[in-house]
C-alpha atoms as a PDB file:
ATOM      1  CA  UNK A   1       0.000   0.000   0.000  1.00  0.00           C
ATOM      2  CA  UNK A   2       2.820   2.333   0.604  1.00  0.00           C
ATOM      3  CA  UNK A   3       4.426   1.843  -2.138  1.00  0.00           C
ATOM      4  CA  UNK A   4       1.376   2.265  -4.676  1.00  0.00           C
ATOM      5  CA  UNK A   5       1.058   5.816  -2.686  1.00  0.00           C
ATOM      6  CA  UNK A   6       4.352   6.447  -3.227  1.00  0.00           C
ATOM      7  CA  UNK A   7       4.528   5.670  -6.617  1.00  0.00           C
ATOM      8  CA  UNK A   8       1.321   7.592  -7.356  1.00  0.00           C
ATOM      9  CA  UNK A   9       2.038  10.928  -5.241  1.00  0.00           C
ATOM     10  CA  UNK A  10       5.949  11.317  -6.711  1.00  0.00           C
ATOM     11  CA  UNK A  11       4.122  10.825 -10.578  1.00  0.00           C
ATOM     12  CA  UNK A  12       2.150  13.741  -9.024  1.00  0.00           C
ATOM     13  CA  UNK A  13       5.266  15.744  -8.251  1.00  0.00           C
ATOM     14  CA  UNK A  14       7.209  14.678 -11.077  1.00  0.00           C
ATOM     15  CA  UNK A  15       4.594  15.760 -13.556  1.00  0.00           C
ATOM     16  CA  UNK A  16       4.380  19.324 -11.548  1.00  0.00           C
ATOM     17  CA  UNK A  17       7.851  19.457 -11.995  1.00  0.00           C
ATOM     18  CA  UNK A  18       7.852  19.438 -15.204  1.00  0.00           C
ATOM     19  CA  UNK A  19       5.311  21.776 -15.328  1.00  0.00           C
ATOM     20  CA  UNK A  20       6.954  24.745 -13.129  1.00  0.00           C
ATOM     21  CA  UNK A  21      10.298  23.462 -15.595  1.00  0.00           C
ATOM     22  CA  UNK A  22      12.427  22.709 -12.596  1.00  0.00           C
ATOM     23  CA  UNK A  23      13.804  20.044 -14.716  1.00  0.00           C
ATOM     24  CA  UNK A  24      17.775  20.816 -14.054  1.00  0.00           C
ATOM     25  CA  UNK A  25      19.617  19.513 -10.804  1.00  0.00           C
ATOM     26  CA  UNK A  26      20.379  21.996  -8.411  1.00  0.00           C
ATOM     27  CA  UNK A  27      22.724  20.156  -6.636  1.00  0.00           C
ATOM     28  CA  UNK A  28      24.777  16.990  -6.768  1.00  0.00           C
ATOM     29  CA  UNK A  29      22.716  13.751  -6.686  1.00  0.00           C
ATOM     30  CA  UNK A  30      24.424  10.470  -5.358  1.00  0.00           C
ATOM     31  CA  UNK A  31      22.712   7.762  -6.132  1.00  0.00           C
ATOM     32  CA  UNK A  32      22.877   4.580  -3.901  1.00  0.00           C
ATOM     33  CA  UNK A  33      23.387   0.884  -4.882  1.00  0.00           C
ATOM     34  CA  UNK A  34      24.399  -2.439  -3.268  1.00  0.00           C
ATOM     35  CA  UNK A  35      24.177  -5.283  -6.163  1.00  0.00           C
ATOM     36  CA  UNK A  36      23.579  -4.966  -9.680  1.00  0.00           C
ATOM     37  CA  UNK A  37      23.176  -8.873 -10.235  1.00  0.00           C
ATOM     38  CA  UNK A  38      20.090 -11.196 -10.813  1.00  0.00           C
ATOM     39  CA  UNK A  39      19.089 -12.388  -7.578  1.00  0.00           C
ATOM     40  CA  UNK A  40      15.271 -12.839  -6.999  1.00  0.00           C
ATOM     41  CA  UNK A  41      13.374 -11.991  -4.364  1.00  0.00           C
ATOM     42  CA  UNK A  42      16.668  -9.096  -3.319  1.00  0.00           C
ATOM     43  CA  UNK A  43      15.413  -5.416  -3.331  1.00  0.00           C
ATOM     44  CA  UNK A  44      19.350  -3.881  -3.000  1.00  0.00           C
ATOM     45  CA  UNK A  45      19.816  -6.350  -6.366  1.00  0.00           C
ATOM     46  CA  UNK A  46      19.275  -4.384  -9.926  1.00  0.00           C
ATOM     47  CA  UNK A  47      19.761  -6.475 -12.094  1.00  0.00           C
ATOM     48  CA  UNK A  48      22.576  -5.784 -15.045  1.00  0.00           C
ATOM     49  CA  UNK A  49      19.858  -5.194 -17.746  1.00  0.00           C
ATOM     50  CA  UNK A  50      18.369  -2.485 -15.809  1.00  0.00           C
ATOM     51  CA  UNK A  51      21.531  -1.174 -14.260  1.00  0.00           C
ATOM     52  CA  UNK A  52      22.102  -0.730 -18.223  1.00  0.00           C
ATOM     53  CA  UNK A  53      19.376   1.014 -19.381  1.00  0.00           C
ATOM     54  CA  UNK A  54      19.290   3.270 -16.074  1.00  0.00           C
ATOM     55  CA  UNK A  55      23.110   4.704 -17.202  1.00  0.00           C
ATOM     56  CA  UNK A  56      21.751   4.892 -21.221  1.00  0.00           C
ATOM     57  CA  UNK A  57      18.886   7.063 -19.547  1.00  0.00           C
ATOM     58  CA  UNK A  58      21.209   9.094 -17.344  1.00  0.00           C
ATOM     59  CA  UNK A  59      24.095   9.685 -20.306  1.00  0.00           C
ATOM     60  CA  UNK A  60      21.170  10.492 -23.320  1.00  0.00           C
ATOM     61  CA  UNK A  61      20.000  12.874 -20.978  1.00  0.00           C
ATOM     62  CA  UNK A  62      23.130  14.898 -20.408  1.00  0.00           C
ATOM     63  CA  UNK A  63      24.349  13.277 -17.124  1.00  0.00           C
ATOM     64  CA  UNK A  64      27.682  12.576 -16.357  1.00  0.00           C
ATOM     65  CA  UNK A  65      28.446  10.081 -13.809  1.00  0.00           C
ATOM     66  CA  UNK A  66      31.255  10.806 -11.504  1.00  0.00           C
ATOM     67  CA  UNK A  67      32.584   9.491  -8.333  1.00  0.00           C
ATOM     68  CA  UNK A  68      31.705  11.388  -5.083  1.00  0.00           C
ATOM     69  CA  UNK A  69      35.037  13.118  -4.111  1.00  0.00           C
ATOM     70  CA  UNK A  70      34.615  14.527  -8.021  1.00  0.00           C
ATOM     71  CA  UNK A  71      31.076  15.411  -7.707  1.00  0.00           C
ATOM     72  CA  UNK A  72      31.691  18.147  -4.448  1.00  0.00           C
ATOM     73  CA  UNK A  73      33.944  19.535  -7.009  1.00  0.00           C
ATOM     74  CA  UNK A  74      31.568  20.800  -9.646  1.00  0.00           C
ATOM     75  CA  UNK A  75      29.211  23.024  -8.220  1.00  0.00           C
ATOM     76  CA  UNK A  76      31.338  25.978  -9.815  1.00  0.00           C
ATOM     77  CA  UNK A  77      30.645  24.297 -13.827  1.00  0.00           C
ATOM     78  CA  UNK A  78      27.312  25.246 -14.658  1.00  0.00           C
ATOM     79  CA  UNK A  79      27.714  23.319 -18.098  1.00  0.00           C
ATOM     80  CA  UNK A  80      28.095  20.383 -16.509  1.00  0.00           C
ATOM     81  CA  UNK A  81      25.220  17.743 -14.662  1.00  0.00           C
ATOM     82  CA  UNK A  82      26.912  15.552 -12.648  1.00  0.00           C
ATOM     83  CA  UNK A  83      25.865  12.759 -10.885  1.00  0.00           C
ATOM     84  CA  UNK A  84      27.299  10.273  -8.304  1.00  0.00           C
ATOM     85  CA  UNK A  85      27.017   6.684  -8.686  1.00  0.00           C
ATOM     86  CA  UNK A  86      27.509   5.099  -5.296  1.00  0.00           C
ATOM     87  CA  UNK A  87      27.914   1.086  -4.708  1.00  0.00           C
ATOM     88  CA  UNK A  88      28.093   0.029  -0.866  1.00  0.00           C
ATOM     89  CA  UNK A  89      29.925  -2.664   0.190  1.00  0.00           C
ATOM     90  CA  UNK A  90      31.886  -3.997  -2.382  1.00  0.00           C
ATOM     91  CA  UNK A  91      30.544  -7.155  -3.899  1.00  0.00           C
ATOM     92  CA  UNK A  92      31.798  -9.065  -6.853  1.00  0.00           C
ATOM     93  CA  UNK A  93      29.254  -7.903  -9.188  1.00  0.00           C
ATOM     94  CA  UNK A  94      29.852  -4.116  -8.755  1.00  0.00           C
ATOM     95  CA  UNK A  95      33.220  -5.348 -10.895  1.00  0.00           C
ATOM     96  CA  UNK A  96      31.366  -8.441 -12.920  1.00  0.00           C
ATOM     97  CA  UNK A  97      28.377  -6.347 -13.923  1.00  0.00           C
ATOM     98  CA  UNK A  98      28.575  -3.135 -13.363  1.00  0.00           C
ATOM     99  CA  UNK A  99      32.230  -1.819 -14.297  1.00  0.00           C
ATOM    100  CA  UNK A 100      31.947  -2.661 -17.474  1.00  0.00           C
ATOM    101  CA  UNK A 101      28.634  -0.626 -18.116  1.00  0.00           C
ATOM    102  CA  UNK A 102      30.378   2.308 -16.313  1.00  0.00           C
ATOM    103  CA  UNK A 103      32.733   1.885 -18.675  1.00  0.00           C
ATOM    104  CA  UNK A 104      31.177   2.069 -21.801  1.00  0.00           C
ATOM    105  CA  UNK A 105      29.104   5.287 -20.831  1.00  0.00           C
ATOM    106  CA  UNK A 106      31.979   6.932 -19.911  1.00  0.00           C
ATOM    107  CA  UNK A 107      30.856   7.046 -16.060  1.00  0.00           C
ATOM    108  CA  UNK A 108      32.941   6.904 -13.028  1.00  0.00           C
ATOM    109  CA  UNK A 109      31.460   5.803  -9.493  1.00  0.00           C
ATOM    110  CA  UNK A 110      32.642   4.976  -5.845  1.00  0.00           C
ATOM    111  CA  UNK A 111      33.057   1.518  -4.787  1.00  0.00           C
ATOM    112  CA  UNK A 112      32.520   1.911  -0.953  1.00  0.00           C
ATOM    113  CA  UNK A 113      34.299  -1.547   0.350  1.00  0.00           C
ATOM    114  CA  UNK A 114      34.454  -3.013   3.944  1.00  0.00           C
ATOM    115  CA  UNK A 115      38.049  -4.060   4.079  1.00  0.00           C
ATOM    116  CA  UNK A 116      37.475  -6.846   6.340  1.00  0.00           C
ATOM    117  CA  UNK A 117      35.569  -8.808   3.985  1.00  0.00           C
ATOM    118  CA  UNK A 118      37.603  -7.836   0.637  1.00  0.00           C
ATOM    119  CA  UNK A 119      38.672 -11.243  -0.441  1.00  0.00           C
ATOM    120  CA  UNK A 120      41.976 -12.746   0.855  1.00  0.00           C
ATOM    121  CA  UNK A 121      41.782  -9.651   3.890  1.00  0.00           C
ATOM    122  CA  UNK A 122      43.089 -10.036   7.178  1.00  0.00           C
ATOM    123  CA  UNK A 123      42.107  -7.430   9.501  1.00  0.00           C
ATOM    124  CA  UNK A 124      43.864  -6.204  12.660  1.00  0.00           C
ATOM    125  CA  UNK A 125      40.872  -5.530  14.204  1.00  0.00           C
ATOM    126  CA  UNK A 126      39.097  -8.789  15.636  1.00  0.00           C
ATOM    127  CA  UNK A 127      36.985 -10.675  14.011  1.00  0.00           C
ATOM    128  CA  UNK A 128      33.261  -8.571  12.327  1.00  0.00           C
ATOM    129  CA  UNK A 129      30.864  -8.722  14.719  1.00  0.00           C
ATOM    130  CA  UNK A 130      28.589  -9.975  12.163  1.00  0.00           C
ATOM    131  CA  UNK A 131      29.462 -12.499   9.452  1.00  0.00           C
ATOM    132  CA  UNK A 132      28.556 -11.583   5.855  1.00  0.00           C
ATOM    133  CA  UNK A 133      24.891 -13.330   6.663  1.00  0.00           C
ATOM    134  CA  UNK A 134      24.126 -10.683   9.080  1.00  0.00           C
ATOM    135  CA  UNK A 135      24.532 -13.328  11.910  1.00  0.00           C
ATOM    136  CA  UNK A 136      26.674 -12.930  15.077  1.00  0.00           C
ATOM    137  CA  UNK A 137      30.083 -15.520  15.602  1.00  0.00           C
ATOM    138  CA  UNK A 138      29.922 -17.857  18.137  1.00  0.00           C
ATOM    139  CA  UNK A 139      30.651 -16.245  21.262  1.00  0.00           C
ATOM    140  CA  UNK A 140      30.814 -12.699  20.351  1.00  0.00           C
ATOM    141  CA  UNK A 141      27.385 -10.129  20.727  1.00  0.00           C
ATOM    142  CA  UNK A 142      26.854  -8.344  17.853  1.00  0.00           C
ATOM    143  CA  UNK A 143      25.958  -4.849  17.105  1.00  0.00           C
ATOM    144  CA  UNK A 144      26.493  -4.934  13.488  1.00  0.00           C
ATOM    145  CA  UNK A 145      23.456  -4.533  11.007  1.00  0.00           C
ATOM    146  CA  UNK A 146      22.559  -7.342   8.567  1.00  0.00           C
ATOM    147  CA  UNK A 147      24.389  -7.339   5.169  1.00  0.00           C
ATOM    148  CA  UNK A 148      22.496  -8.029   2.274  1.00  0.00           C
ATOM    149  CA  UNK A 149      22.268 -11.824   1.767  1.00  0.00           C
ATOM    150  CA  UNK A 150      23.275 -13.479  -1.380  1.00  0.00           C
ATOM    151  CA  UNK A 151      20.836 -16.048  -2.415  1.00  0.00           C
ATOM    152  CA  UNK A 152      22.482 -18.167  -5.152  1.00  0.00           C
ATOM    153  CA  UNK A 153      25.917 -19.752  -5.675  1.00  0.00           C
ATOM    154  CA  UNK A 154      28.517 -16.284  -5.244  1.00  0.00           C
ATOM    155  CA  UNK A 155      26.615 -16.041  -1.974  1.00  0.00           C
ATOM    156  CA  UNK A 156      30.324 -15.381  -0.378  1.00  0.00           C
ATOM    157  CA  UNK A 157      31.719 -13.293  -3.480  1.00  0.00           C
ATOM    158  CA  UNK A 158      33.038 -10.217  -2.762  1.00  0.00           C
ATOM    159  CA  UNK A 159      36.059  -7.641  -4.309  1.00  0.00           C
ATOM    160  CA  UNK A 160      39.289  -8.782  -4.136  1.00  0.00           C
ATOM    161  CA  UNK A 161      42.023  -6.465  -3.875  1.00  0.00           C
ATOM    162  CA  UNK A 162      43.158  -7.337  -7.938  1.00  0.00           C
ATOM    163  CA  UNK A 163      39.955  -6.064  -8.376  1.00  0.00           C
ATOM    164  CA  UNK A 164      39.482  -2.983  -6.655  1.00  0.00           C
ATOM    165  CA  UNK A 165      42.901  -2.025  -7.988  1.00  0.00           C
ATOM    166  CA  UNK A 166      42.171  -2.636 -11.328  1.00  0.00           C
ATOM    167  CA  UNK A 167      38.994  -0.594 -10.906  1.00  0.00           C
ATOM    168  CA  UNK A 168      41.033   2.156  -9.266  1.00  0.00           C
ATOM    169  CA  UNK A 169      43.142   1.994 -12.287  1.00  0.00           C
ATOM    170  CA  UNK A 170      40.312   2.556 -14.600  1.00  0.00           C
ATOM    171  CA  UNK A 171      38.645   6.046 -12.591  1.00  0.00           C
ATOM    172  CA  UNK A 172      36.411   4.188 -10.150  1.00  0.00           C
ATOM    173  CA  UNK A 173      37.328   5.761  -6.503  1.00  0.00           C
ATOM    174  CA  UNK A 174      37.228   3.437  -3.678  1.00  0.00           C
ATOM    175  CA  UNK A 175      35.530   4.407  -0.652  1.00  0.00           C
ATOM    176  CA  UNK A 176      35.592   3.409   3.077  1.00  0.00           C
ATOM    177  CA  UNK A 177      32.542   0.992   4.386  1.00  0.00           C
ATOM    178  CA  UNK A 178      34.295   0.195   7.659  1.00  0.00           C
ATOM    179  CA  UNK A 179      36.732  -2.864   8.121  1.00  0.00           C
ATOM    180  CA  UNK A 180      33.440  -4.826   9.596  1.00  0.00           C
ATOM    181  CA  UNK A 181      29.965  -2.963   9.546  1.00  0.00           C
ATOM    182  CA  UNK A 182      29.294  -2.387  12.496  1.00  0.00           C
ATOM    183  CA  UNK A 183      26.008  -0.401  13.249  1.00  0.00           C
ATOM    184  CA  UNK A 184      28.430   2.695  14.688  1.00  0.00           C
ATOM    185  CA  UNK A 185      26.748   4.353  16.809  1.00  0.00           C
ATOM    186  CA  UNK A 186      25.967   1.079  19.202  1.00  0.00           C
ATOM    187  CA  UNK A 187      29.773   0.607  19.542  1.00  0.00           C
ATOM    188  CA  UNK A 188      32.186   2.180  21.733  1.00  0.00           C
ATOM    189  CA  UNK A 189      33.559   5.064  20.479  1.00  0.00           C
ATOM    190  CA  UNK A 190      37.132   4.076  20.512  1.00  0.00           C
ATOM    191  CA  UNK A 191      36.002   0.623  18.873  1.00  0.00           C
ATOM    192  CA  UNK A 192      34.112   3.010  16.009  1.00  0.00           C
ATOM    193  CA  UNK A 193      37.161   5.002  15.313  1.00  0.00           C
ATOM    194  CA  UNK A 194      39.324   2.270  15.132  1.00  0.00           C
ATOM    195  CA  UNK A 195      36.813   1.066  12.757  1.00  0.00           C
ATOM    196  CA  UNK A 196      37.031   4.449  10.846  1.00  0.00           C
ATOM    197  CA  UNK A 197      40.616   4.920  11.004  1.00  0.00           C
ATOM    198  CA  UNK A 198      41.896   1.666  10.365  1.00  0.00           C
ATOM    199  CA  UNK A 199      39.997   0.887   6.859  1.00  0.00           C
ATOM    200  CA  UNK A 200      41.484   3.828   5.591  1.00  0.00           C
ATOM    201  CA  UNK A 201      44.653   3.051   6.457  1.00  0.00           C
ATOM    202  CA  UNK A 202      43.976  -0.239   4.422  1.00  0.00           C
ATOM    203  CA  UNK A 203      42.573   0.969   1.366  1.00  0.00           C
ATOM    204  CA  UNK A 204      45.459   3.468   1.217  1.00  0.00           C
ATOM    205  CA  UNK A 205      48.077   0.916   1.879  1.00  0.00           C
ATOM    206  CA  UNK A 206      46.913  -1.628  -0.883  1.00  0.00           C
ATOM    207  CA  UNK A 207      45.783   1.201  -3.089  1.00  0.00           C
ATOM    208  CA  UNK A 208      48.692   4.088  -2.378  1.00  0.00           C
ATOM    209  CA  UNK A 209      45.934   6.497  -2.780  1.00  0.00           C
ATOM    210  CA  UNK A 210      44.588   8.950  -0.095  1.00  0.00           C
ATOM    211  CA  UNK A 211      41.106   7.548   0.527  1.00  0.00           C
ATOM    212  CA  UNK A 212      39.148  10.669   1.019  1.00  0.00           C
ATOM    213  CA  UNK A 213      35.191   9.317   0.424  1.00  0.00           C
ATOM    214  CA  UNK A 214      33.780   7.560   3.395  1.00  0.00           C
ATOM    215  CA  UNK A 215      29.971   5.670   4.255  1.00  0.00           C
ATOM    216  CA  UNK A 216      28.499   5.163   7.408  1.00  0.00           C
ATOM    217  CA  UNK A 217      27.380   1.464   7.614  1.00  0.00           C
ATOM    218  CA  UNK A 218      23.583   1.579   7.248  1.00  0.00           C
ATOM    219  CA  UNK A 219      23.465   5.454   7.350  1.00  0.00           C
ATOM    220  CA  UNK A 220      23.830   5.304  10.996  1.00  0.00           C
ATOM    221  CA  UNK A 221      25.898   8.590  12.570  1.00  0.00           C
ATOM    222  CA  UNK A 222      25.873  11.345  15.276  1.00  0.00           C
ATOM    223  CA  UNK A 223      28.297  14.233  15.755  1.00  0.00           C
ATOM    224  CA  UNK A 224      30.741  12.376  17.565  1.00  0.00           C
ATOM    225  CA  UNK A 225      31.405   9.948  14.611  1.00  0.00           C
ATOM    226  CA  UNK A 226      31.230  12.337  12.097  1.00  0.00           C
ATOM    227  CA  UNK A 227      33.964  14.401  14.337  1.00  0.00           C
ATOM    228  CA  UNK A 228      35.699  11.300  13.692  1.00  0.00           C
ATOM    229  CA  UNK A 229      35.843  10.782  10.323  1.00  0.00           C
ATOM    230  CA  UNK A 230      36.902  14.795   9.523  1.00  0.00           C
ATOM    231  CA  UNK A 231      39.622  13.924  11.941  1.00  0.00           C
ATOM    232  CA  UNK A 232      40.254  10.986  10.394  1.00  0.00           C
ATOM    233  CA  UNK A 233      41.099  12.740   7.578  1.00  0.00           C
ATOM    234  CA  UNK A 234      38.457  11.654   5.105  1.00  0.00           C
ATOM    235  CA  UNK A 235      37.050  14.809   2.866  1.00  0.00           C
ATOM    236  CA  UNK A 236      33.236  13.859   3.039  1.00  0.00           C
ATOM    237  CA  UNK A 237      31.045  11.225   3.879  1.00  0.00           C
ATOM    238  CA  UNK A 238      27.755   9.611   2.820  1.00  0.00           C
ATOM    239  CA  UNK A 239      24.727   8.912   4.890  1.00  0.00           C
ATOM    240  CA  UNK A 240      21.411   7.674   3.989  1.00  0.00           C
ATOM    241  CA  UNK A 241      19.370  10.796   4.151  1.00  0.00           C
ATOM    242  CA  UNK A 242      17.206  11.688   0.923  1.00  0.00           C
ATOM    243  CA  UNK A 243      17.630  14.609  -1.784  1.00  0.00           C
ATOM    244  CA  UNK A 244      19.807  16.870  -3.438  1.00  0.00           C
ATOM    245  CA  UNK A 245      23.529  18.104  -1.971  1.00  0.00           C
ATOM    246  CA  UNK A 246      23.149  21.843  -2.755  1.00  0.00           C
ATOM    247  CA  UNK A 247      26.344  24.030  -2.467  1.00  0.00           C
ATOM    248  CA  UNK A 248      27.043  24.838   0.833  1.00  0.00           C
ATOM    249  CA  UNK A 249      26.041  21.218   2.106  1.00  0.00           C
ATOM    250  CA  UNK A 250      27.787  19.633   5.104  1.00  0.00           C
ATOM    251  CA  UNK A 251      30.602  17.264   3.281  1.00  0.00           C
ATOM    252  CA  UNK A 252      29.994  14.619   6.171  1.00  0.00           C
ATOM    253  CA  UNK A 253      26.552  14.381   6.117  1.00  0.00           C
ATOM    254  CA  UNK A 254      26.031  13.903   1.964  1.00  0.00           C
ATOM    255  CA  UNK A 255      22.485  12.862   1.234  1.00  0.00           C
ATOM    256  CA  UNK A 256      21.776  10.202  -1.123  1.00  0.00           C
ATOM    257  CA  UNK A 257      18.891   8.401  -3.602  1.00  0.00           C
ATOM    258  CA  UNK A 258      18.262   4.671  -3.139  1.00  0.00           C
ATOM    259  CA  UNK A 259      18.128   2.827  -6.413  1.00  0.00           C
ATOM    260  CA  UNK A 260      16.357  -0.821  -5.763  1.00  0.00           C
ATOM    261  CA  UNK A 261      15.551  -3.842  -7.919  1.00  0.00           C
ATOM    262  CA  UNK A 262      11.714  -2.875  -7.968  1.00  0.00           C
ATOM    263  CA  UNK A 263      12.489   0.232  -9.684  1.00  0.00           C
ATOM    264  CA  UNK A 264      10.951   0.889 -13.310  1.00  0.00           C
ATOM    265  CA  UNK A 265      12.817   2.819 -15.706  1.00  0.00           C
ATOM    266  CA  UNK A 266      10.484   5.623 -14.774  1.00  0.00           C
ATOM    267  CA  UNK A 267      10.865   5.146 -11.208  1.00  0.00           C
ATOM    268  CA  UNK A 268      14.697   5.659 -11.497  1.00  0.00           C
ATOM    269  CA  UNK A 269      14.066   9.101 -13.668  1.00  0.00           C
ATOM    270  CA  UNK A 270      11.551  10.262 -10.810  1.00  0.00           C
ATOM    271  CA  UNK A 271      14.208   9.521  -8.099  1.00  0.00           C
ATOM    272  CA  UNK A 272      16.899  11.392 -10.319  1.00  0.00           C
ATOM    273  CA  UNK A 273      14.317  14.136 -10.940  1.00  0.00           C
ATOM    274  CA  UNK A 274      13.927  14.617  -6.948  1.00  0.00           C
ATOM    275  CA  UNK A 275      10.141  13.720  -7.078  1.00  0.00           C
ATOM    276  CA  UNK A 276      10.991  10.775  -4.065  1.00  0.00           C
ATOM    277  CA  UNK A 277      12.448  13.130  -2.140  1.00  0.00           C
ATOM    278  CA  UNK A 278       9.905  14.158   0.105  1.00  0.00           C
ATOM    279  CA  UNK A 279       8.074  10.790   0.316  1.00  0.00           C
ATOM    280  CA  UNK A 280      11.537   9.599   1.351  1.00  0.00           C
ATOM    281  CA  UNK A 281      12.310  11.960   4.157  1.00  0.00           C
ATOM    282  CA  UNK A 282       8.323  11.366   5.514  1.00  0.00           C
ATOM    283  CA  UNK A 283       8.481   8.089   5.403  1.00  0.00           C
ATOM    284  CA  UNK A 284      12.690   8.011   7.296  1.00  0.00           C
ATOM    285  CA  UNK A 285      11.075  10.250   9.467  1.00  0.00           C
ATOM    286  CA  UNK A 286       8.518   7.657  10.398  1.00  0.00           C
ATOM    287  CA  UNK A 287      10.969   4.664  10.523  1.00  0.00           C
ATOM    288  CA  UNK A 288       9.116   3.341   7.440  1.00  0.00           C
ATOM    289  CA  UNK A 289      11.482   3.639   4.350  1.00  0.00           C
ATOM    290  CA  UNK A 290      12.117   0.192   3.758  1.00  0.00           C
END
């Protein structure tokens, strides 16, 4: 039922949109995905088809996709409509099935990875409070949220390190996820920053790169851990919040668009156009975005 009233009251202020011909971005947009793989039944999974025709949309209609450290850059170039292409948590397919679309439109993204469950990673910090089905180890209480679950064969398949380098190589930037996502805020705080600090220091060391772009596991911050990252050294960082990053915008508190498996090709333009926006924040506000 929500959703059919969403859908119908964002065609409402999409079409009155177009209307009042508030058509151009007036800020950078960073768009949020997880998988871009065929997995049934998995709203953070779009599959590649769609992932494909979402970019041909964005590129034929004068979009350029950009990672997010190049996106706070471009508020100055009004010739240019950028837009942010976000993947959390680094899974196999962002390199299977989604690099190579990037690449043929031309696009750059981020790749925000949790270094603790890159393939082949060892991490100093103890073992992820949560294993990569969102389930607590033996012996040890968890605080970390859920992962998205894999439901076929690459169930365990995330980025390896060739792989994120190679993407590096090619323009893609590589973000910060944590070393284990952990729900932050229901941590200690010296546990969180070490959490903070420490898969930078990773990414930097395997990538010799300053990692500047960072992601709070499940959107999940306050002031203190956003103190954090800025001292960590990071230069912005994403949250889940809905709409637009105008100029001016806090750099550590970078609002973004979810993009999910149940979206039609028109529900993707109406969540580029803005038109979820203020569904999105009523319904956060109410605990209800699902």
């Amino acid at each position: 039922m929500k959703r059919l009233l969403s859908k119908a009251l964002s065609s409402v202020i999409f079409e009155a949109g177009k209307l009042s011909g508030n058509g151009r971005p007036k800020g950078l947009r960073i768009l949020t995905y997880h998988r871009v793989d065929d997995i049934k039944g998995d709203r953070l999974s779009v599959s590649p088809a769609e992932f494909e025709k979402q970019m041909a949309w964005l590129k034929d209609h004068g979009y350029a996709g950009v990672s997010v450290k190049e996106g706070l850059t471009s508020f100055e170039n009004d010739g240019f409509m950028p837009i942010s292409i976000t993947f959390d948590d680094g899974y196999l397919d962002n390199y299977a099935n989604a690099f190579p679309v990037l690449r043929r439109y031309g696009f750059s993204a981020t790749v925000y990875v949790i270094t603790g469950l890159v393939s082949g990673s060892s991490s100093v910090i103890p073992a992820p409070d949560r294993d990569i089905r969102g389930q607590a180890p033996a012996g040890i209480q968890g605080n970390g949220p859920p992962l998205p679950r894999r439901r076929h064969a690459d169930y365990h398949a995330f980025l390896s390190w060739s792989e994120i380098s190679e993407m590096h190589r090619a323009g893609i930037e590589i973000g910060s996820h944590t070393v284990t996502h952990p729900r932050l805020p229901s941590v200690d705080f010296s546990s969180a920053k070490k959490e903070i600090e420490q898969s930078k220091q990773d990414i930097e060391e395997k990538l010799n790169v300053t990692c500047k772009s960072f992601c709070y596991p499940g959107g999940m911050w306050n002031k203190q851990l956003a103190d954090a990252v800025r001292g960590a050294g990071y230069g912005n960082a994403a949250t889940v919040m809905p709409g637009e990053n105008c100029e001016g915008v806090d750099p550590f508190l970078l609002k973004r668009t979810e993009v999910s498996g149940e979206d039609s090709l028109f529900e993707f333009e109406k969540k580029v156009s803005g038109a979820y926006d203020f569904l999105h924040r009523a319904w956060q506000s109410a605990g209800m975005l699902k």
